[in-house]
Structures are given as structure tokens and as C-alpha cells.
C-alpha atoms as a PDB file:
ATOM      1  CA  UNK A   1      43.286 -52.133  51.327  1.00  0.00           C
ATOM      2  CA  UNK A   2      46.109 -54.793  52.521  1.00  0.00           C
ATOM      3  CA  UNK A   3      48.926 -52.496  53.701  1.00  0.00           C
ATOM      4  CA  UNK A   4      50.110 -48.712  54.485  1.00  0.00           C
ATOM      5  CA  UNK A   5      51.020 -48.612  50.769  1.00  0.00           C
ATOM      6  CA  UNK A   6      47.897 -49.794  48.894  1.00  0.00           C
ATOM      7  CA  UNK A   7      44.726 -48.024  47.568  1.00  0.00           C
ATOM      8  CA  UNK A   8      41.130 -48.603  47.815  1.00  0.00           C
ATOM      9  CA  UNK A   9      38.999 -49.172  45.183  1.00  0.00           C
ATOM     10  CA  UNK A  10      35.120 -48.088  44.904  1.00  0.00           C
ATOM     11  CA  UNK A  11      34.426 -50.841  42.412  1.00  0.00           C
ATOM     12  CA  UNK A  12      35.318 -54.511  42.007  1.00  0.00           C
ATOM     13  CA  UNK A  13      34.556 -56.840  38.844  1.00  0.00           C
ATOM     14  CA  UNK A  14      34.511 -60.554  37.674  1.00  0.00           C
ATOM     15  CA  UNK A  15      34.693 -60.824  34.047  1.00  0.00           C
ATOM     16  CA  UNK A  16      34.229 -57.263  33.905  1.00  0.00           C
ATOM     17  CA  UNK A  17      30.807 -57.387  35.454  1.00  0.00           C
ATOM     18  CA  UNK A  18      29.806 -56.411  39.404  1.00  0.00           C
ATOM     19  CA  UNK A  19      28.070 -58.457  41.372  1.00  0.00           C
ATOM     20  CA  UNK A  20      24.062 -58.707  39.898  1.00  0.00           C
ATOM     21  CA  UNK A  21      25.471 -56.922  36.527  1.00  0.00           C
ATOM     22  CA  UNK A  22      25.779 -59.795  34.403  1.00  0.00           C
ATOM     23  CA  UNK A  23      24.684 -63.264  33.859  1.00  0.00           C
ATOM     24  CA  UNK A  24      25.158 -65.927  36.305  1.00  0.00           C
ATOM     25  CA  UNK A  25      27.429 -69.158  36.284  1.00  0.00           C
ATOM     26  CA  UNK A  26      24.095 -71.899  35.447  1.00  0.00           C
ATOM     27  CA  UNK A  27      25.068 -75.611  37.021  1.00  0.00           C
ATOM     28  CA  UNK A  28      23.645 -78.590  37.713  1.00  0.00           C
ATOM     29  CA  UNK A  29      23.612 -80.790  40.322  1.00  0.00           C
ATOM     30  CA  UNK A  30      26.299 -83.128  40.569  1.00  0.00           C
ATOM     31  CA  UNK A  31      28.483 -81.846  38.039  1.00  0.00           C
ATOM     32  CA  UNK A  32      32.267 -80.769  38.829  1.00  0.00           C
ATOM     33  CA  UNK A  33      33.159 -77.636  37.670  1.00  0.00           C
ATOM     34  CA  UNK A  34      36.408 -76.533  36.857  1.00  0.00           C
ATOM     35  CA  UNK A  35      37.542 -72.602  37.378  1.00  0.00           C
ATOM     36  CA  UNK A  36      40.745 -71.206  36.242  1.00  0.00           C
ATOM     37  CA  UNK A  37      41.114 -67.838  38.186  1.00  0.00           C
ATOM     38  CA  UNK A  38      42.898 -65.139  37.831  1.00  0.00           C
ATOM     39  CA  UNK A  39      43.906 -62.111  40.109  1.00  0.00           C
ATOM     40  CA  UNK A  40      44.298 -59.266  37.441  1.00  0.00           C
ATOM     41  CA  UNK A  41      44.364 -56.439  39.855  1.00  0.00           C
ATOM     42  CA  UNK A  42      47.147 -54.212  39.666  1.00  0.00           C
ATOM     43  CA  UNK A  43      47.600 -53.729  43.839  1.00  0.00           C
ATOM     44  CA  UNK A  44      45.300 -56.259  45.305  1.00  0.00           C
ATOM     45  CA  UNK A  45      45.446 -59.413  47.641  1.00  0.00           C
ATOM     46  CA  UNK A  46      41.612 -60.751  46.906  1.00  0.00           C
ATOM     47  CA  UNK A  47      40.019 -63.747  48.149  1.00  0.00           C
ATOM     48  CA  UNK A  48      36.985 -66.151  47.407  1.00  0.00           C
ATOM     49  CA  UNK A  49      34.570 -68.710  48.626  1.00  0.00           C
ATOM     50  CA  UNK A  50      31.836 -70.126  48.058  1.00  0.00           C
ATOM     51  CA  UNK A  51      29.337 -70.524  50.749  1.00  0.00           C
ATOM     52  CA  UNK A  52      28.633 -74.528  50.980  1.00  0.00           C
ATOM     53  CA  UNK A  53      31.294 -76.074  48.715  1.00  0.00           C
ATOM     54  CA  UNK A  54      34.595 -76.167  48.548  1.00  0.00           C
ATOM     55  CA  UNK A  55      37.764 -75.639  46.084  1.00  0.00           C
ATOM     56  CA  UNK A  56      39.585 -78.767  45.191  1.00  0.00           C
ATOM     57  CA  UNK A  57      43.005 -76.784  44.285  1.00  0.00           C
ATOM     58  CA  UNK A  58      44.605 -78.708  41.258  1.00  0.00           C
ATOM     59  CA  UNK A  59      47.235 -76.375  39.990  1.00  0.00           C
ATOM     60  CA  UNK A  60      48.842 -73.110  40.911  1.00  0.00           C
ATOM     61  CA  UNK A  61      49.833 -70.706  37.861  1.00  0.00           C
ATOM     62  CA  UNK A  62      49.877 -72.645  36.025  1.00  0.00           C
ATOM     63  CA  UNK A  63      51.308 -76.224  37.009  1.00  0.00           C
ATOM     64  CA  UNK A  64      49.526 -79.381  38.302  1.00  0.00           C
ATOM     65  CA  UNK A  65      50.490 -79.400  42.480  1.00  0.00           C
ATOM     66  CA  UNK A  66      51.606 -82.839  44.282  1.00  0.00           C
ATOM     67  CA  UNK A  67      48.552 -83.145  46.459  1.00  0.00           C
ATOM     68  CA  UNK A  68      45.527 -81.312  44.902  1.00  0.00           C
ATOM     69  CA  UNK A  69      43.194 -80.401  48.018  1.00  0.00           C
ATOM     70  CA  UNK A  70      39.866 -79.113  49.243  1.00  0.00           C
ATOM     71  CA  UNK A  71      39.865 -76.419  51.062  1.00  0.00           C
ATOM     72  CA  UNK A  72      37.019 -73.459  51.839  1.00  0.00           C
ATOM     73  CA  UNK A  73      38.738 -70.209  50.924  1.00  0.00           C
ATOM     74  CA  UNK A  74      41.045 -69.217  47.866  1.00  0.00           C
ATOM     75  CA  UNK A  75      43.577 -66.055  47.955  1.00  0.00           C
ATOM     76  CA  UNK A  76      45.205 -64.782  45.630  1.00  0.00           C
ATOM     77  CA  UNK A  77      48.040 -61.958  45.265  1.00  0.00           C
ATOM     78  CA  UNK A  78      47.890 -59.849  42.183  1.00  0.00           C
ATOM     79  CA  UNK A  79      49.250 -61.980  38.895  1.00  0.00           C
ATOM     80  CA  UNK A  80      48.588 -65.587  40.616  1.00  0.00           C
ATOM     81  CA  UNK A  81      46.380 -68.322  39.070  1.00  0.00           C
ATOM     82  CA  UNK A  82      44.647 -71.250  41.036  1.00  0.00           C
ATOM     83  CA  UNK A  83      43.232 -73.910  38.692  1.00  0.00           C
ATOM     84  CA  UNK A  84      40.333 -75.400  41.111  1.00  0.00           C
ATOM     85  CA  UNK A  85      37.157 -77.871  40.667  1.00  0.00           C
ATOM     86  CA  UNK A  86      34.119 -77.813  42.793  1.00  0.00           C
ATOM     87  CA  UNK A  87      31.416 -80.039  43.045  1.00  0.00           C
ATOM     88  CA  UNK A  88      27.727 -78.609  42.586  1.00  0.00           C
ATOM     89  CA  UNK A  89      26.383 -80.179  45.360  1.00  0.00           C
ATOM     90  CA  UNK A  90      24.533 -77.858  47.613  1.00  0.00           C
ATOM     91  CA  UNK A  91      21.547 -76.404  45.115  1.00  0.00           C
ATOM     92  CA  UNK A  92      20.533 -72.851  45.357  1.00  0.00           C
ATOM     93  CA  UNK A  93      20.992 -69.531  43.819  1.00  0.00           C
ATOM     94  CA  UNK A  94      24.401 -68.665  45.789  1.00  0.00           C
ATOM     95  CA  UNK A  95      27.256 -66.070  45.704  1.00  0.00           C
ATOM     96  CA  UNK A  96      30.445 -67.009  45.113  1.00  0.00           C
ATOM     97  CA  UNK A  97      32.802 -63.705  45.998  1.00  0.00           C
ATOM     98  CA  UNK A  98      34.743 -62.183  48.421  1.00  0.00           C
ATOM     99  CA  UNK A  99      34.577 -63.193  52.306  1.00  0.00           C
ATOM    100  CA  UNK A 100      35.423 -59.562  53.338  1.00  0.00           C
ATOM    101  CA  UNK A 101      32.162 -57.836  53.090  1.00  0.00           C
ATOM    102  CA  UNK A 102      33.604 -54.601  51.730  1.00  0.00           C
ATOM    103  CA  UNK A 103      35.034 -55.726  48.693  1.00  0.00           C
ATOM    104  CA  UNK A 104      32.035 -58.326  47.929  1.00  0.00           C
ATOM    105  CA  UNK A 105      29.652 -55.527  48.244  1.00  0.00           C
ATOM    106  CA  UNK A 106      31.136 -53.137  45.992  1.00  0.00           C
ATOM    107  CA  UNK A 107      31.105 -56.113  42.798  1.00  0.00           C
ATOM    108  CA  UNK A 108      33.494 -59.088  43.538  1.00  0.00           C
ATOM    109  CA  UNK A 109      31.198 -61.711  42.947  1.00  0.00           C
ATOM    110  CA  UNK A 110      29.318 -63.660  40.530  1.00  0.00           C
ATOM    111  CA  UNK A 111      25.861 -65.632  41.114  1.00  0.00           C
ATOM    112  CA  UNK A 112      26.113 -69.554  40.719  1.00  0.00           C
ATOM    113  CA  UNK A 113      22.593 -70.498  39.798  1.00  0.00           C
ATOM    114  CA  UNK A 114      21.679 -74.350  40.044  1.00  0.00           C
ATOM    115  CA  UNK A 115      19.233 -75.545  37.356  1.00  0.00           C
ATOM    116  CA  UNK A 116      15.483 -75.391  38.173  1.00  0.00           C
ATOM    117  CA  UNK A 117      16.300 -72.792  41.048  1.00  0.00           C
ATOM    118  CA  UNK A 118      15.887 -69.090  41.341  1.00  0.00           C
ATOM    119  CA  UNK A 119      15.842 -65.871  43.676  1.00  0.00           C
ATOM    120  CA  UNK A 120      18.152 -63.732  44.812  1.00  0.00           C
ATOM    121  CA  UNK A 121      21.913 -65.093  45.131  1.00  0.00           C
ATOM    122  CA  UNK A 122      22.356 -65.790  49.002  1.00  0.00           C
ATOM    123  CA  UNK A 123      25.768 -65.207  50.754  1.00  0.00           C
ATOM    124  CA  UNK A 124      26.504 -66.947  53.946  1.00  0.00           C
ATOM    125  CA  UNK A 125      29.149 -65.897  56.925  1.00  0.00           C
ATOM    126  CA  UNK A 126      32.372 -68.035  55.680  1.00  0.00           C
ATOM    127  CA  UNK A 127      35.903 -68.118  56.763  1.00  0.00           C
ATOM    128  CA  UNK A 128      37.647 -64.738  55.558  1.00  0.00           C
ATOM    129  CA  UNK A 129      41.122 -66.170  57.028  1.00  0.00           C
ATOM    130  CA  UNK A 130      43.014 -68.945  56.589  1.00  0.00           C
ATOM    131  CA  UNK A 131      44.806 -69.632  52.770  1.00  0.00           C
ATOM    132  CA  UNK A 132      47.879 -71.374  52.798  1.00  0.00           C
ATOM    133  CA  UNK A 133      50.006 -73.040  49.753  1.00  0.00           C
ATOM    134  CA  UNK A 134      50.840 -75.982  52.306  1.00  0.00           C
ATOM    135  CA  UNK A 135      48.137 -78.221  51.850  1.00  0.00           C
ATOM    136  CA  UNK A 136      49.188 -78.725  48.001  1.00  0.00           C
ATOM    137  CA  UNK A 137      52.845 -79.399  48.631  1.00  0.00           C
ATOM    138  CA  UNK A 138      54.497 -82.365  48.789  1.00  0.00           C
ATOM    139  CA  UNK A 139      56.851 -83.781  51.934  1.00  0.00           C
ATOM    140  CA  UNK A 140      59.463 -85.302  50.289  1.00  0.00           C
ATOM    141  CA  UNK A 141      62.913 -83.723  50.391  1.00  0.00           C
ATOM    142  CA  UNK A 142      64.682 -81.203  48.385  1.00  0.00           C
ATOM    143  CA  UNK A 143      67.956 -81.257  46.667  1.00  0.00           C
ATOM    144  CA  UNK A 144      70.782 -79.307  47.717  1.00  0.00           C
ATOM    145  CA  UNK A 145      71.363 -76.186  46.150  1.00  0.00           C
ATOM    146  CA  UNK A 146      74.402 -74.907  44.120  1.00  0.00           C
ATOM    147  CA  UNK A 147      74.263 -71.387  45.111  1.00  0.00           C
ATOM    148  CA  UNK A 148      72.318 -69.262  47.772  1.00  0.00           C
ATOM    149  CA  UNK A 149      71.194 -66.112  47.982  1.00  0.00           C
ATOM    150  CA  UNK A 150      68.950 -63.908  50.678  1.00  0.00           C
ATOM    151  CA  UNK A 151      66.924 -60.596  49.554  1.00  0.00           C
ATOM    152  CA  UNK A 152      65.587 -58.746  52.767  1.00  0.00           C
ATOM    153  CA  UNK A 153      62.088 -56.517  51.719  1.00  0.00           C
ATOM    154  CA  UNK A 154      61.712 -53.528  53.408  1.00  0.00           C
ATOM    155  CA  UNK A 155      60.463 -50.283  53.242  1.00  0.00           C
ATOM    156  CA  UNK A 156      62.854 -46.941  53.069  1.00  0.00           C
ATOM    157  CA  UNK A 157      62.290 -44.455  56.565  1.00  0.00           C
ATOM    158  CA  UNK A 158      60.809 -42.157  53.937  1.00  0.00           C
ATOM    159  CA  UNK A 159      57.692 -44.060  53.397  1.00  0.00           C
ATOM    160  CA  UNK A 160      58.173 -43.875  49.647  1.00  0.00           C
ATOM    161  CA  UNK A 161      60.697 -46.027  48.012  1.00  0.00           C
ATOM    162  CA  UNK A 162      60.727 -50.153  48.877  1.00  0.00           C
ATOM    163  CA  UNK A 163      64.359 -51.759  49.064  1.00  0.00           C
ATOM    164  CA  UNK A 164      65.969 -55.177  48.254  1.00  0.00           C
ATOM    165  CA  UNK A 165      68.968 -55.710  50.527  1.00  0.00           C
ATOM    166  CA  UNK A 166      69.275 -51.536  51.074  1.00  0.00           C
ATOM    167  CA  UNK A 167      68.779 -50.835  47.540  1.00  0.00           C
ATOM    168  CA  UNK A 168      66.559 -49.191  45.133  1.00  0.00           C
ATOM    169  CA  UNK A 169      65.376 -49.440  41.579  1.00  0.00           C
ATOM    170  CA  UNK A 170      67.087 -47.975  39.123  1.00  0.00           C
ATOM    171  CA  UNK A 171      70.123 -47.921  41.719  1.00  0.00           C
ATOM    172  CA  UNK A 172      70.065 -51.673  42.555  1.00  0.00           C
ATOM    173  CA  UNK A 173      72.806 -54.288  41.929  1.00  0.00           C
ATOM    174  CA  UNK A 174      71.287 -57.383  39.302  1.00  0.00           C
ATOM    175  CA  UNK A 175      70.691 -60.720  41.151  1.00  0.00           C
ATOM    176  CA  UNK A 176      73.964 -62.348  38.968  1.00  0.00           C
ATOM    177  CA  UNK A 177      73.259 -66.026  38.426  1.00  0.00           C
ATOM    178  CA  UNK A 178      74.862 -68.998  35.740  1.00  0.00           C
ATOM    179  CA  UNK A 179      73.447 -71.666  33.834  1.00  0.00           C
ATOM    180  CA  UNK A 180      71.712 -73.958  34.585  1.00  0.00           C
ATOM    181  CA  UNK A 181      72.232 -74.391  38.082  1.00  0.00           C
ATOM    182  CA  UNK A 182      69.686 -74.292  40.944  1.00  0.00           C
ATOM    183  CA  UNK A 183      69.786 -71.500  43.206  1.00  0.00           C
ATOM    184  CA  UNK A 184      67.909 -71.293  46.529  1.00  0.00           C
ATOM    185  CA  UNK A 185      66.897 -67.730  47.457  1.00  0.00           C
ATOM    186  CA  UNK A 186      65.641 -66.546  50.990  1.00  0.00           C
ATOM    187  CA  UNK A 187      62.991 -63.772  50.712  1.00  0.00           C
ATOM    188  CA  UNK A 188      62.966 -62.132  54.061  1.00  0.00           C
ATOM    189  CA  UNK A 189      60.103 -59.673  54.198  1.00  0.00           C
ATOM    190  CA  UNK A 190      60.540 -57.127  57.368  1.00  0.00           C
ATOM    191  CA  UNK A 191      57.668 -55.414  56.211  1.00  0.00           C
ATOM    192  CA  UNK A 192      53.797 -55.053  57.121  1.00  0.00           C
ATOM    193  CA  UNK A 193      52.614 -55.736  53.592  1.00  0.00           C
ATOM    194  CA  UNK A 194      52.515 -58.823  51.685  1.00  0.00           C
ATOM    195  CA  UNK A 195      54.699 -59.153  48.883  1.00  0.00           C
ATOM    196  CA  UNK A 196      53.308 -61.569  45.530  1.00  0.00           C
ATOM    197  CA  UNK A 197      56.739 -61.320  44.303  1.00  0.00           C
ATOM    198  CA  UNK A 198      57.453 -62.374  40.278  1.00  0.00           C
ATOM    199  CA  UNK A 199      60.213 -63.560  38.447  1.00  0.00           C
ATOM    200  CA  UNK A 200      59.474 -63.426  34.172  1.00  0.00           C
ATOM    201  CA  UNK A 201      60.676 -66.142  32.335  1.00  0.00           C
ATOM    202  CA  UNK A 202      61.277 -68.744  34.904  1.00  0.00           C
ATOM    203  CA  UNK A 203      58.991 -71.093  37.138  1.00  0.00           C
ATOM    204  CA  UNK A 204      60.484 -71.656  40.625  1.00  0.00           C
ATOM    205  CA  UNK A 205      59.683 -74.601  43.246  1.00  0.00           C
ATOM    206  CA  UNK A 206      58.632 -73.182  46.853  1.00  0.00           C
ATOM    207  CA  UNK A 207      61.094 -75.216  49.019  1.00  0.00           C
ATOM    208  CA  UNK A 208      60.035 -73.123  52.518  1.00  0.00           C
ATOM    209  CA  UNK A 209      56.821 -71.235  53.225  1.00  0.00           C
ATOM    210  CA  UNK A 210      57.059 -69.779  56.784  1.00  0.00           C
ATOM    211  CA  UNK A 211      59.238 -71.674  58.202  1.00  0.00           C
ATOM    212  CA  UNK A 212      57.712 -75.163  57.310  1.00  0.00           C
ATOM    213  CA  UNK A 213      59.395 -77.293  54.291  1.00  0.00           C
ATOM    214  CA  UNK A 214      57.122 -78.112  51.001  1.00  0.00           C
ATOM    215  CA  UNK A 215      58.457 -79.252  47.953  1.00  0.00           C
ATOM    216  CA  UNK A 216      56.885 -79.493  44.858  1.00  0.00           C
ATOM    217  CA  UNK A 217      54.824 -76.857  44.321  1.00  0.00           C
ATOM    218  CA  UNK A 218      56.143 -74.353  40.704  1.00  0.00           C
ATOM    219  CA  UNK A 219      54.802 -71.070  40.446  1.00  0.00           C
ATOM    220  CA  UNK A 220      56.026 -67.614  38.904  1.00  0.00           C
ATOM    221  CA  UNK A 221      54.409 -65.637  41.375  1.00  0.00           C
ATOM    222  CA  UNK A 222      54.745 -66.344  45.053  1.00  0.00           C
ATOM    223  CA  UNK A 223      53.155 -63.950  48.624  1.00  0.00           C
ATOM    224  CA  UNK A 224      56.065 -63.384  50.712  1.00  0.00           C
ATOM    225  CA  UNK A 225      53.447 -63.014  53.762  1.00  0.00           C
ATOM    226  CA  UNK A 226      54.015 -59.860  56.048  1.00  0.00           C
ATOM    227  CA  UNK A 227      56.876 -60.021  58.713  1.00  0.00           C
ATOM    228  CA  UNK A 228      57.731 -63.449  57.697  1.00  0.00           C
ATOM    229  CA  UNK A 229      59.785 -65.471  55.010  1.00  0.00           C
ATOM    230  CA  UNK A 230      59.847 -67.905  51.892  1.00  0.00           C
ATOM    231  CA  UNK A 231      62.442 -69.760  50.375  1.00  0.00           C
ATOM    232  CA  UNK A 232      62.542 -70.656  46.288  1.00  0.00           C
ATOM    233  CA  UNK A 233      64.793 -72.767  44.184  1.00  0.00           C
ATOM    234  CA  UNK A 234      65.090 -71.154  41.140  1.00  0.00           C
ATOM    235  CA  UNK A 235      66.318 -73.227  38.217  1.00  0.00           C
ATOM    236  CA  UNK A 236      68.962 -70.924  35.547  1.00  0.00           C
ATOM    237  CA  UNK A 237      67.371 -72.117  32.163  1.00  0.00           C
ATOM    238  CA  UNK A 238      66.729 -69.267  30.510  1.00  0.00           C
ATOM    239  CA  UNK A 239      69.761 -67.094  29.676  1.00  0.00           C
ATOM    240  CA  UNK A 240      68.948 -63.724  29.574  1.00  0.00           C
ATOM    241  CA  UNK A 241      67.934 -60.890  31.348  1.00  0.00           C
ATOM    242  CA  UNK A 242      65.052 -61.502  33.421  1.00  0.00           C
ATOM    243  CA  UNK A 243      62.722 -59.121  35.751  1.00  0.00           C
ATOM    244  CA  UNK A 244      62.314 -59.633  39.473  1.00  0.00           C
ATOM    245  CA  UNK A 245      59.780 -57.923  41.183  1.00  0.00           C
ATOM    246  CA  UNK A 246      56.980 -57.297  43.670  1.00  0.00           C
ATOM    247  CA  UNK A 247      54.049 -57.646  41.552  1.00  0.00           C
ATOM    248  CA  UNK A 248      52.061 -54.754  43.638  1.00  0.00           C
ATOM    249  CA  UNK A 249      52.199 -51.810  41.274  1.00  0.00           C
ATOM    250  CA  UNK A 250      53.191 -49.415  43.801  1.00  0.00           C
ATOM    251  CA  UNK A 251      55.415 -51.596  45.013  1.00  0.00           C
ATOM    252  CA  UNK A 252      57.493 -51.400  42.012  1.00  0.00           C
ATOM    253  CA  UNK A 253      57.015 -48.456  41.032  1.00  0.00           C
ATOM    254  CA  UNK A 254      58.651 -47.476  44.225  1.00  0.00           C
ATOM    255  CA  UNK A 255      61.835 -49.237  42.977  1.00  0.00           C
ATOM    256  CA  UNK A 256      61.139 -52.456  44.490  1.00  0.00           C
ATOM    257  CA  UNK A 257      62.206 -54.366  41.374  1.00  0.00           C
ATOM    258  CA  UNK A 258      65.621 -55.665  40.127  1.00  0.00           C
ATOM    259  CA  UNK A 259      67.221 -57.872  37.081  1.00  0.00           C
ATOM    260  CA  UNK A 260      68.459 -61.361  37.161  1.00  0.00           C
ATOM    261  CA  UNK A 261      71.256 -61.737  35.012  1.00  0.00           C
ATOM    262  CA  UNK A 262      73.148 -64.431  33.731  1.00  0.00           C
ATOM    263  CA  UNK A 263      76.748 -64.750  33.419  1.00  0.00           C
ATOM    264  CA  UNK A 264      79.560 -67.236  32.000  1.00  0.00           C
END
């Protein structure tokens, strides 16, 4: 589990299939391989590697990033999508899956087989630590704002209800916003658990990811990492009402959800 809040699991799946339950990814060598992941649990933070290669990151749910990257390890909060290549160019019968033994061994993997080799799919100590959204993002400056706005996460004393700024779902004030404008927002989680926080209908640009500037980088889902903060410009160009919320189940079904609403 990730936090005080979360359950555990006695099965993972890719595809639908544990780990050695279904047929593996066939390669060759040489060829560059392009994976569009998801992260379709309903509570989970899960991670990935692949022991030998790396993930050249070119798009995050969704939309192409400034600088796409290489880098060993891949997280992902529950609803975010990485678009990533890798290059076949280590041949074997490997694993790719989850660094945390726990969760690897009870299904989240897949075998990558190379062409003319076979055996069991190996798994090799890899970093389990380390994912960051930085390395895609661009440097250059961001516009001002027209409006700001700061949303403080954190739990109630009771242990059982989560809070924006004090309040609660269904007794919690809408975020009120206008037309297209550009509004910067400054999620501030005091909390031990990470937050992959959503907001339907709109794509927002991460402006701040603890503490250090990026620009650049659009995404509808976004980890507010424990005890620490991230700052979004969210473009108004979708009148309507639209649903904010952690996208941890529990999360929001402890009230830790709100409306944005527009307004003349």
C-alpha cells in the first residue's frame, strides 16, 4: 500500500493477465517499441522498469512533453498515462514489472521475449525510487496568471473524511472560476499520502513541481507528492460544471472532491 488510507491487493494484472499467465511481448533486436500505459487501478501508485533498457518518455496523458527523455523507472498514480519508446537492445527473455518485489510477485508484469531467445523471464535489482515529471519539462518562463487560488489537502482528526481548505464533500464550497482566463492554483498537500489529483474536462500545464519551475508539460491528472506542493495553470475553456478530485477512490469517497464552476 502507499499511505494510512490505501488497501492491499493479493493480485496484480497487465492486460488482465499475471505475470507468466499470458503471452509475452515478442521483439526483435533493434527495433523501438512504443508503449502507451495506463494506471487503471482504482487506489494505486504503481511503478515499472525494465531491467537493461530504458523509457524514452514522449507524452504524458495524453500530450507530446517539451523534452521527451530516457529515464530507468516509470510511476504512475491511478488515471495517468505515459506514452514511452524503448529500444530492444539488450536480448533476453526479461521482465518488465514492478521494482517493488511485492507487487511484481503477486502479477504486475509481463515477459518481453527477444526473437530466437527463450527461458524463463529474468528480473534484475533496478531502481524502485526516483520518478520525477522534471526531466520532460521545459525551462522557459510562464505567463502571469489572471487569478490565483491555493487548496490545502489534508486529512480530518477523525481519520475518515479528507478536506480541501477545511471542507468536505458534499459540504464543500465550488472552486468558482470565468472564462477563459488562466488561473494558477497552489495544491498544498499536508498529508502523508500522495494525491494524483484530476480535473474532467480540462488539461492543465504544471507550472511548479516541488518547489522547482517547469513549464510545458499538460496533463489531466497530476501526484501532489506527500508533504509537499504543485502548482497548475488551469486554462477556463470549457464552461460548465466540471469535477475536481483526488483520483484515489477512497480518497474521494471520503469527500475529497469538489466542482469547478463557471460564472459570468
Amino acid at each position: 500500500s502507499d499511505g494510512p488510507t490505501d488497501v492491499t491487493y493479493r493480485y496484480h494484472s497487465i492486460n488482465g493477465k499475471m505475470l507468466g499467465g499470458g503471452e509475452p511481448i515478442r521483439v526483435r533486436q533493434g527495433q523501438r517499441v512504443l508503449f502507451r500505459i495506463l494506471n487503471a487501478s482504482a487506489t494505486l501508485h504503481h511503478r515499472l522498469a525494465l531491467p537493461g533498457h530504458l523509457f524514452r518518455v514522449i507524452a504524458l496523458d495524453g500530450n507530446a512533453v517539451p523534452k521527451p527523455s530516457s529515464v530507468p523507472l516509470l510511476e504512475l498514480g491511478p488515471g495517468e498515462r505515459v506514452d514511452t519508446i524503448v529500444e530492444m537492445n539488450r536480448p533476453g527473455v526479461w521482465i518488465l514489472g514492478e521494482p517493488r518485489a511485492a507487487q511484481r510477485e503477486a502479477g504486475l508484469g509481463i515477459a518481453i521475449e527477444y526473437a530466437g531467445q527463450s527461458g524463463p523471464p529474468r528480473w534484475l535489482p533496478t531502481a524502485t525510487e526516483g520518478w520525477s515529471y522534471l526531466p520532460f519539462g521545459s525551462t522557459d518562463a510562464v505567463a502571469e496568471p489572471d487569478g490565483r487560488l491555493t487548496m490545502v489537502f489534508k486529512p480530518k482528526g477523525d481519520g475518515h473524511s479528507w478536506t480541501i481548505n477545511g471542507q468536505s464533500h458534499p459540504r464543500i464550497d465550488p472552486i468558482i472560476v470565468s472564462a477563459n482566463r488562466r488561473y494558477r492554483w497552489l495544491m498544498d498537500n499536508q498529508s502523508a499520502d500522495p494525491h494524483p489529483i484530476h480535473l474532467h474536462r480540462h488539461t492543465f500545464e504544471l507550472v511548479r513541481f516541488a518547489g522547482t519551475p517547469t513549464s510545458g508539460l499538460w496533463k489531466d491528472v497530476v501526484v501532489v507528492p506527500a508533504w509537499s506542493q504543485v502548482e497548475i495553470d488551469v486554462p477556463t475553456t470549457q464552461p460548465g460544471l466540471s469535477l475536481f478530485h483526488c483520483h484515489q477512490q477512497f480518497h474521494m469517497d471520503m469527500g475529497f472532491m469538489t466542482m469547478m464552476r463557471y460564472v459570468e
